[in-house]
C-alpha atoms as a PDB file:
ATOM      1  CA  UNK A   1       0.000   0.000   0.000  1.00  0.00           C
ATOM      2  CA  UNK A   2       2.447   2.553   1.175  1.00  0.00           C
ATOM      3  CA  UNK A   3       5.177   3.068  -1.534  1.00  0.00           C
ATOM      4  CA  UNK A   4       7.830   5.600   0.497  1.00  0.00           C
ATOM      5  CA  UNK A   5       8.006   8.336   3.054  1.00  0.00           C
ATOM      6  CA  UNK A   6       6.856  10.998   1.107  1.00  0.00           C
ATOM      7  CA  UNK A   7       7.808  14.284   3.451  1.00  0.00           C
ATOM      8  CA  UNK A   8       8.244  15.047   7.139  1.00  0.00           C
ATOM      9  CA  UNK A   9       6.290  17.589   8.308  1.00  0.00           C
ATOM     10  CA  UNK A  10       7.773  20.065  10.687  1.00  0.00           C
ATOM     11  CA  UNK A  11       5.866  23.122  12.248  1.00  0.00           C
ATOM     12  CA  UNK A  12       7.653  25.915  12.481  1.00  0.00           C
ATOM     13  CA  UNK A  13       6.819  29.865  13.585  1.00  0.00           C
ATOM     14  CA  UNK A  14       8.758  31.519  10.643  1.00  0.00           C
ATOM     15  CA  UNK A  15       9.810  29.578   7.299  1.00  0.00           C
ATOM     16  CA  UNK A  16      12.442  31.963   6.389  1.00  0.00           C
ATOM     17  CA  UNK A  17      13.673  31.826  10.034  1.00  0.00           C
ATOM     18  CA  UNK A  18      13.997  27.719   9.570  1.00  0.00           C
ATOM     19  CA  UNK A  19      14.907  27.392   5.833  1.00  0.00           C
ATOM     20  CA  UNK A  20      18.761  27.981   6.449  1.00  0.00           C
ATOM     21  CA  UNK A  21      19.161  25.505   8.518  1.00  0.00           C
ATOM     22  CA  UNK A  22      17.934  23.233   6.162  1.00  0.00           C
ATOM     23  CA  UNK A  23      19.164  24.568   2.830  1.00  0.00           C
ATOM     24  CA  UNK A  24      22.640  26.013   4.231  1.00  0.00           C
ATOM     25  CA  UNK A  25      23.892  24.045   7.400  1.00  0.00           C
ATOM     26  CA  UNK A  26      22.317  20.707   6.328  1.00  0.00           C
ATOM     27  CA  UNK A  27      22.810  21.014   2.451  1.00  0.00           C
ATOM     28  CA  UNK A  28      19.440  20.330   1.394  1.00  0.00           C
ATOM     29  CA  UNK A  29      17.693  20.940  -1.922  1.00  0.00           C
ATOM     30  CA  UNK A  30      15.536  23.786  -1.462  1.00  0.00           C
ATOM     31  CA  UNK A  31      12.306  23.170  -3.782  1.00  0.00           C
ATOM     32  CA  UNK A  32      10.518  25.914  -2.995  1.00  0.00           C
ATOM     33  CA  UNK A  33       7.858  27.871  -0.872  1.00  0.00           C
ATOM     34  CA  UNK A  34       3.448  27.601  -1.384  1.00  0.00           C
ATOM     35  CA  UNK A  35       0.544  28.774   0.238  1.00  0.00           C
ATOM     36  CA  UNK A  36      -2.231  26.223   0.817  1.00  0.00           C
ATOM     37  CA  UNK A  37      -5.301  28.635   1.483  1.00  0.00           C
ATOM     38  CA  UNK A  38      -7.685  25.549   2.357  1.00  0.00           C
ATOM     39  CA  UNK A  39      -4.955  24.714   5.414  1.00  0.00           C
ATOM     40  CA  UNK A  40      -4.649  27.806   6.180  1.00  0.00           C
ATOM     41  CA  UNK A  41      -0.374  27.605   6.260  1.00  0.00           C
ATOM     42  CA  UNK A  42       2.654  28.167   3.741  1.00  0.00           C
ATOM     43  CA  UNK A  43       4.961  25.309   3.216  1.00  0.00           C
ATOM     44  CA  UNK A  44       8.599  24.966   1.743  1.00  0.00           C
ATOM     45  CA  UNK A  45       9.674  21.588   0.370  1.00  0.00           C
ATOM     46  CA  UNK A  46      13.565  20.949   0.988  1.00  0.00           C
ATOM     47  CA  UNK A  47      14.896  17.619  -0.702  1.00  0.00           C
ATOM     48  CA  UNK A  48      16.675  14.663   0.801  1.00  0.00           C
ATOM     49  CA  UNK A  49      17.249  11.398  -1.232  1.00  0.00           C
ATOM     50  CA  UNK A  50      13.574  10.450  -2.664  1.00  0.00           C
ATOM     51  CA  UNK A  51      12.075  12.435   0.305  1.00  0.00           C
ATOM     52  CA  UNK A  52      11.727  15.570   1.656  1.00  0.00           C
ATOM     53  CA  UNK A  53      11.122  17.605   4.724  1.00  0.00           C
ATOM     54  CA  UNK A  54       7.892  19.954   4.469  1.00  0.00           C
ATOM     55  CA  UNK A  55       8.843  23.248   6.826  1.00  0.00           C
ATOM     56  CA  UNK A  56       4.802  24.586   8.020  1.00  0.00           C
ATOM     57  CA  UNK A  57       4.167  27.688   9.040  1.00  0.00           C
ATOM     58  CA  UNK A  58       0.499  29.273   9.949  1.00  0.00           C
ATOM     59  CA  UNK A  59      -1.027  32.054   7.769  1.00  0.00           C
ATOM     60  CA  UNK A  60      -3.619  31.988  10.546  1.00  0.00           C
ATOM     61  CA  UNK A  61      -4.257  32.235  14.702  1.00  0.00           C
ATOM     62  CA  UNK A  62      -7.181  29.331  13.203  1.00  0.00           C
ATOM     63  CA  UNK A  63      -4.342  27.396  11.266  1.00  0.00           C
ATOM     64  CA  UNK A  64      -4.195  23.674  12.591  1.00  0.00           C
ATOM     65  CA  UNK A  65      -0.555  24.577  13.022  1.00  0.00           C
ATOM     66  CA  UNK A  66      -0.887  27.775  14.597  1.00  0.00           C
ATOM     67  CA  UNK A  67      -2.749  25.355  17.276  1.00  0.00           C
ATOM     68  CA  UNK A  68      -0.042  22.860  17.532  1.00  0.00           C
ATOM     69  CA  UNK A  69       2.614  25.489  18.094  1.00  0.00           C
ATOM     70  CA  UNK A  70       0.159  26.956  21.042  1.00  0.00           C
ATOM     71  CA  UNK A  71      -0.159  23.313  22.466  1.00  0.00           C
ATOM     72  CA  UNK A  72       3.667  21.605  21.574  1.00  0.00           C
ATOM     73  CA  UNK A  73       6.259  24.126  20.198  1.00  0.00           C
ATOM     74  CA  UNK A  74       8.121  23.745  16.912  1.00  0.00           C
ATOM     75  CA  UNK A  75       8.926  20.046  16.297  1.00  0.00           C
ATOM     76  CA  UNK A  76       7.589  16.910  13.891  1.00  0.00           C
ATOM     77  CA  UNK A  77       3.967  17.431  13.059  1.00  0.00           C
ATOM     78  CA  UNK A  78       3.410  14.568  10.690  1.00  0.00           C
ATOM     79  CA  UNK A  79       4.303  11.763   8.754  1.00  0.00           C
ATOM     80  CA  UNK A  80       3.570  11.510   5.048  1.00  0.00           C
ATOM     81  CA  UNK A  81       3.540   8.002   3.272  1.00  0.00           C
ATOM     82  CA  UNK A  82       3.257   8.297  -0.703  1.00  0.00           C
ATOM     83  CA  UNK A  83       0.628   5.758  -1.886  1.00  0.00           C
ATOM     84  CA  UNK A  84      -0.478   4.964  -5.269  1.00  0.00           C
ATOM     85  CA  UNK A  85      -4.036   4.590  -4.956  1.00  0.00           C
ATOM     86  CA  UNK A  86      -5.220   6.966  -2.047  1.00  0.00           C
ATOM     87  CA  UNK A  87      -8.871   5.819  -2.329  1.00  0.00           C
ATOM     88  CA  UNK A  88      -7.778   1.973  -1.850  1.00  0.00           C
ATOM     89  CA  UNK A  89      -5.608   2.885   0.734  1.00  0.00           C
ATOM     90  CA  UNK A  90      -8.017   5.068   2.914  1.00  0.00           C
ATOM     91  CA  UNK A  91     -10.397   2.275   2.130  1.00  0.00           C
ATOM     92  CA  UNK A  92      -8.369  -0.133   3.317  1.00  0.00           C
ATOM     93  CA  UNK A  93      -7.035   1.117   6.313  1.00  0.00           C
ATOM     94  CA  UNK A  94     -11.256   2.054   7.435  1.00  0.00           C
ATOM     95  CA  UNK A  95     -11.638  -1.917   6.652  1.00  0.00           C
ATOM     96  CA  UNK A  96      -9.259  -2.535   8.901  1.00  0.00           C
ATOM     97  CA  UNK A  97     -10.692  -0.254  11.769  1.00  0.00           C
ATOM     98  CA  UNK A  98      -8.834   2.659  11.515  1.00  0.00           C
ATOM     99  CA  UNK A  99     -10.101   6.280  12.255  1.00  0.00           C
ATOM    100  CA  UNK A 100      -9.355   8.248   8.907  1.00  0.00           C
ATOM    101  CA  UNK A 101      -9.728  12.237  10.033  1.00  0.00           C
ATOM    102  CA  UNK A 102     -10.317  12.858   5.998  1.00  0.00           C
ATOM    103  CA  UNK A 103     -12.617   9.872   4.375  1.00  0.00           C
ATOM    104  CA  UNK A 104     -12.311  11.489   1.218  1.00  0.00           C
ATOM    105  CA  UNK A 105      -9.361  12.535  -0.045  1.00  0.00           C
ATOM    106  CA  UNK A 106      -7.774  16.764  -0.429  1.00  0.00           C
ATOM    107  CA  UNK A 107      -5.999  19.040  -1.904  1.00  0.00           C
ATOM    108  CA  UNK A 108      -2.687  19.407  -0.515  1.00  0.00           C
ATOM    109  CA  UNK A 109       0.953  21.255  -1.663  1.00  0.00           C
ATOM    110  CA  UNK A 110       2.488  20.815  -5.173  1.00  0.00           C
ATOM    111  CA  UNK A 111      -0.214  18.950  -6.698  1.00  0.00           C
ATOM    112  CA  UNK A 112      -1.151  16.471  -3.913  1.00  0.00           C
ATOM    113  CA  UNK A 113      -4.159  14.559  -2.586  1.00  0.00           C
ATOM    114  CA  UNK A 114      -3.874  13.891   0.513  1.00  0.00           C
ATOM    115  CA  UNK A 115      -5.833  12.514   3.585  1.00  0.00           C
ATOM    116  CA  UNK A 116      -4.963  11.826   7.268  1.00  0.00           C
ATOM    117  CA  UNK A 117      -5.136   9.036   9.565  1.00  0.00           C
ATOM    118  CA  UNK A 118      -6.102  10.098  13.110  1.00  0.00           C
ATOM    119  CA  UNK A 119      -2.978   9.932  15.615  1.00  0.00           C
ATOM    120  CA  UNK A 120      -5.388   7.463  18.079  1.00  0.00           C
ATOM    121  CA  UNK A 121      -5.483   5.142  14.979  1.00  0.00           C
ATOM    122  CA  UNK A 122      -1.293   5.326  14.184  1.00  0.00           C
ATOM    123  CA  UNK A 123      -0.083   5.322  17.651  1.00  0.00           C
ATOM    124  CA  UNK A 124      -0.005   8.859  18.011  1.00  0.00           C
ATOM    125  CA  UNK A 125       1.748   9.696  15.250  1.00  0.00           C
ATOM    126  CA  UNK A 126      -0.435  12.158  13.034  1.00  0.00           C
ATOM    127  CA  UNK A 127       0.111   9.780   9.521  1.00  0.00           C
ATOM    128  CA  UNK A 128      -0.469  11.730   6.159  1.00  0.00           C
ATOM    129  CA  UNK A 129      -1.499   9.835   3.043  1.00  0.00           C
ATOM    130  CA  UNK A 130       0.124  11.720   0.152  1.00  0.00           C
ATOM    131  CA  UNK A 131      -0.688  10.401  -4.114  1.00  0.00           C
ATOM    132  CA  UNK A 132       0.473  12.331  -6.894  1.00  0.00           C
ATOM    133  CA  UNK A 133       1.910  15.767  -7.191  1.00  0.00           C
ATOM    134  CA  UNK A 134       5.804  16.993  -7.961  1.00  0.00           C
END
Protein backbone atom coordinates (compact mmCIF):
# COMPACT_ATOMS: atom_id res chain seq x y z
CA UNK A 1 0.00 0.00 0.00
CA UNK A 2 2.45 2.55 1.18
CA UNK A 3 5.18 3.07 -1.53
CA UNK A 4 7.83 5.60 0.50
CA UNK A 5 8.01 8.34 3.05
CA UNK A 6 6.86 11.00 1.11
CA UNK A 7 7.81 14.28 3.45
CA UNK A 8 8.24 15.05 7.14
CA UNK A 9 6.29 17.59 8.31
CA UNK A 10 7.77 20.06 10.69
CA UNK A 11 5.87 23.12 12.25
CA UNK A 12 7.65 25.92 12.48
CA UNK A 13 6.82 29.86 13.58
CA UNK A 14 8.76 31.52 10.64
CA UNK A 15 9.81 29.58 7.30
CA UNK A 16 12.44 31.96 6.39
CA UNK A 17 13.67 31.83 10.03
CA UNK A 18 14.00 27.72 9.57
CA UNK A 19 14.91 27.39 5.83
CA UNK A 20 18.76 27.98 6.45
CA UNK A 21 19.16 25.51 8.52
CA UNK A 22 17.93 23.23 6.16
CA UNK A 23 19.16 24.57 2.83
CA UNK A 24 22.64 26.01 4.23
CA UNK A 25 23.89 24.05 7.40
CA UNK A 26 22.32 20.71 6.33
CA UNK A 27 22.81 21.01 2.45
CA UNK A 28 19.44 20.33 1.39
CA UNK A 29 17.69 20.94 -1.92
CA UNK A 30 15.54 23.79 -1.46
CA UNK A 31 12.31 23.17 -3.78
CA UNK A 32 10.52 25.91 -3.00
CA UNK A 33 7.86 27.87 -0.87
CA UNK A 34 3.45 27.60 -1.38
CA UNK A 35 0.54 28.77 0.24
CA UNK A 36 -2.23 26.22 0.82
CA UNK A 37 -5.30 28.64 1.48
CA UNK A 38 -7.69 25.55 2.36
CA UNK A 39 -4.96 24.71 5.41
CA UNK A 40 -4.65 27.81 6.18
CA UNK A 41 -0.37 27.61 6.26
CA UNK A 42 2.65 28.17 3.74
CA UNK A 43 4.96 25.31 3.22
CA UNK A 44 8.60 24.97 1.74
CA UNK A 45 9.67 21.59 0.37
CA UNK A 46 13.56 20.95 0.99
CA UNK A 47 14.90 17.62 -0.70
CA UNK A 48 16.68 14.66 0.80
CA UNK A 49 17.25 11.40 -1.23
CA UNK A 50 13.57 10.45 -2.66
CA UNK A 51 12.08 12.44 0.31
CA UNK A 52 11.73 15.57 1.66
CA UNK A 53 11.12 17.61 4.72
CA UNK A 54 7.89 19.95 4.47
CA UNK A 55 8.84 23.25 6.83
CA UNK A 56 4.80 24.59 8.02
CA UNK A 57 4.17 27.69 9.04
CA UNK A 58 0.50 29.27 9.95
CA UNK A 59 -1.03 32.05 7.77
CA UNK A 60 -3.62 31.99 10.55
CA UNK A 61 -4.26 32.23 14.70
CA UNK A 62 -7.18 29.33 13.20
CA UNK A 63 -4.34 27.40 11.27
CA UNK A 64 -4.19 23.67 12.59
CA UNK A 65 -0.56 24.58 13.02
CA UNK A 66 -0.89 27.77 14.60
CA UNK A 67 -2.75 25.35 17.28
CA UNK A 68 -0.04 22.86 17.53
CA UNK A 69 2.61 25.49 18.09
CA UNK A 70 0.16 26.96 21.04
CA UNK A 71 -0.16 23.31 22.47
CA UNK A 72 3.67 21.60 21.57
CA UNK A 73 6.26 24.13 20.20
CA UNK A 74 8.12 23.74 16.91
CA UNK A 75 8.93 20.05 16.30
CA UNK A 76 7.59 16.91 13.89
CA UNK A 77 3.97 17.43 13.06
CA UNK A 78 3.41 14.57 10.69
CA UNK A 79 4.30 11.76 8.75
CA UNK A 80 3.57 11.51 5.05
CA UNK A 81 3.54 8.00 3.27
CA UNK A 82 3.26 8.30 -0.70
CA UNK A 83 0.63 5.76 -1.89
CA UNK A 84 -0.48 4.96 -5.27
CA UNK A 85 -4.04 4.59 -4.96
CA UNK A 86 -5.22 6.97 -2.05
CA UNK A 87 -8.87 5.82 -2.33
CA UNK A 88 -7.78 1.97 -1.85
CA UNK A 89 -5.61 2.89 0.73
CA UNK A 90 -8.02 5.07 2.91
CA UNK A 91 -10.40 2.28 2.13
CA UNK A 92 -8.37 -0.13 3.32
CA UNK A 93 -7.03 1.12 6.31
CA UNK A 94 -11.26 2.05 7.43
CA UNK A 95 -11.64 -1.92 6.65
CA UNK A 96 -9.26 -2.54 8.90
CA UNK A 97 -10.69 -0.25 11.77
CA UNK A 98 -8.83 2.66 11.52
CA UNK A 99 -10.10 6.28 12.26
CA UNK A 100 -9.36 8.25 8.91
CA UNK A 101 -9.73 12.24 10.03
CA UNK A 102 -10.32 12.86 6.00
CA UNK A 103 -12.62 9.87 4.37
CA UNK A 104 -12.31 11.49 1.22
CA UNK A 105 -9.36 12.54 -0.04
CA UNK A 106 -7.77 16.76 -0.43
CA UNK A 107 -6.00 19.04 -1.90
CA UNK A 108 -2.69 19.41 -0.51
CA UNK A 109 0.95 21.26 -1.66
CA UNK A 110 2.49 20.82 -5.17
CA UNK A 111 -0.21 18.95 -6.70
CA UNK A 112 -1.15 16.47 -3.91
CA UNK A 113 -4.16 14.56 -2.59
CA UNK A 114 -3.87 13.89 0.51
CA UNK A 115 -5.83 12.51 3.58
CA UNK A 116 -4.96 11.83 7.27
CA UNK A 117 -5.14 9.04 9.57
CA UNK A 118 -6.10 10.10 13.11
CA UNK A 119 -2.98 9.93 15.62
CA UNK A 120 -5.39 7.46 18.08
CA UNK A 121 -5.48 5.14 14.98
CA UNK A 122 -1.29 5.33 14.18
CA UNK A 123 -0.08 5.32 17.65
CA UNK A 124 -0.01 8.86 18.01
CA UNK A 125 1.75 9.70 15.25
CA UNK A 126 -0.43 12.16 13.03
CA UNK A 127 0.11 9.78 9.52
CA UNK A 128 -0.47 11.73 6.16
CA UNK A 129 -1.50 9.84 3.04
CA UNK A 130 0.12 11.72 0.15
CA UNK A 131 -0.69 10.40 -4.11
CA UNK A 132 0.47 12.33 -6.89
CA UNK A 133 1.91 15.77 -7.19
CA UNK A 134 5.80 16.99 -7.96
Amino acid sequence: MLTKINHIGIAVASLEETIPFYRDRLGMTFKGTEEVPEQKVRVAFLQIGASKIELLEPTSAESPIAKFLEKSGPGIHHIAYEVEDIEAAIARLMADGARMIDSVPRHGAHGTRIAFVHPKSSGGVLTELCQGGH
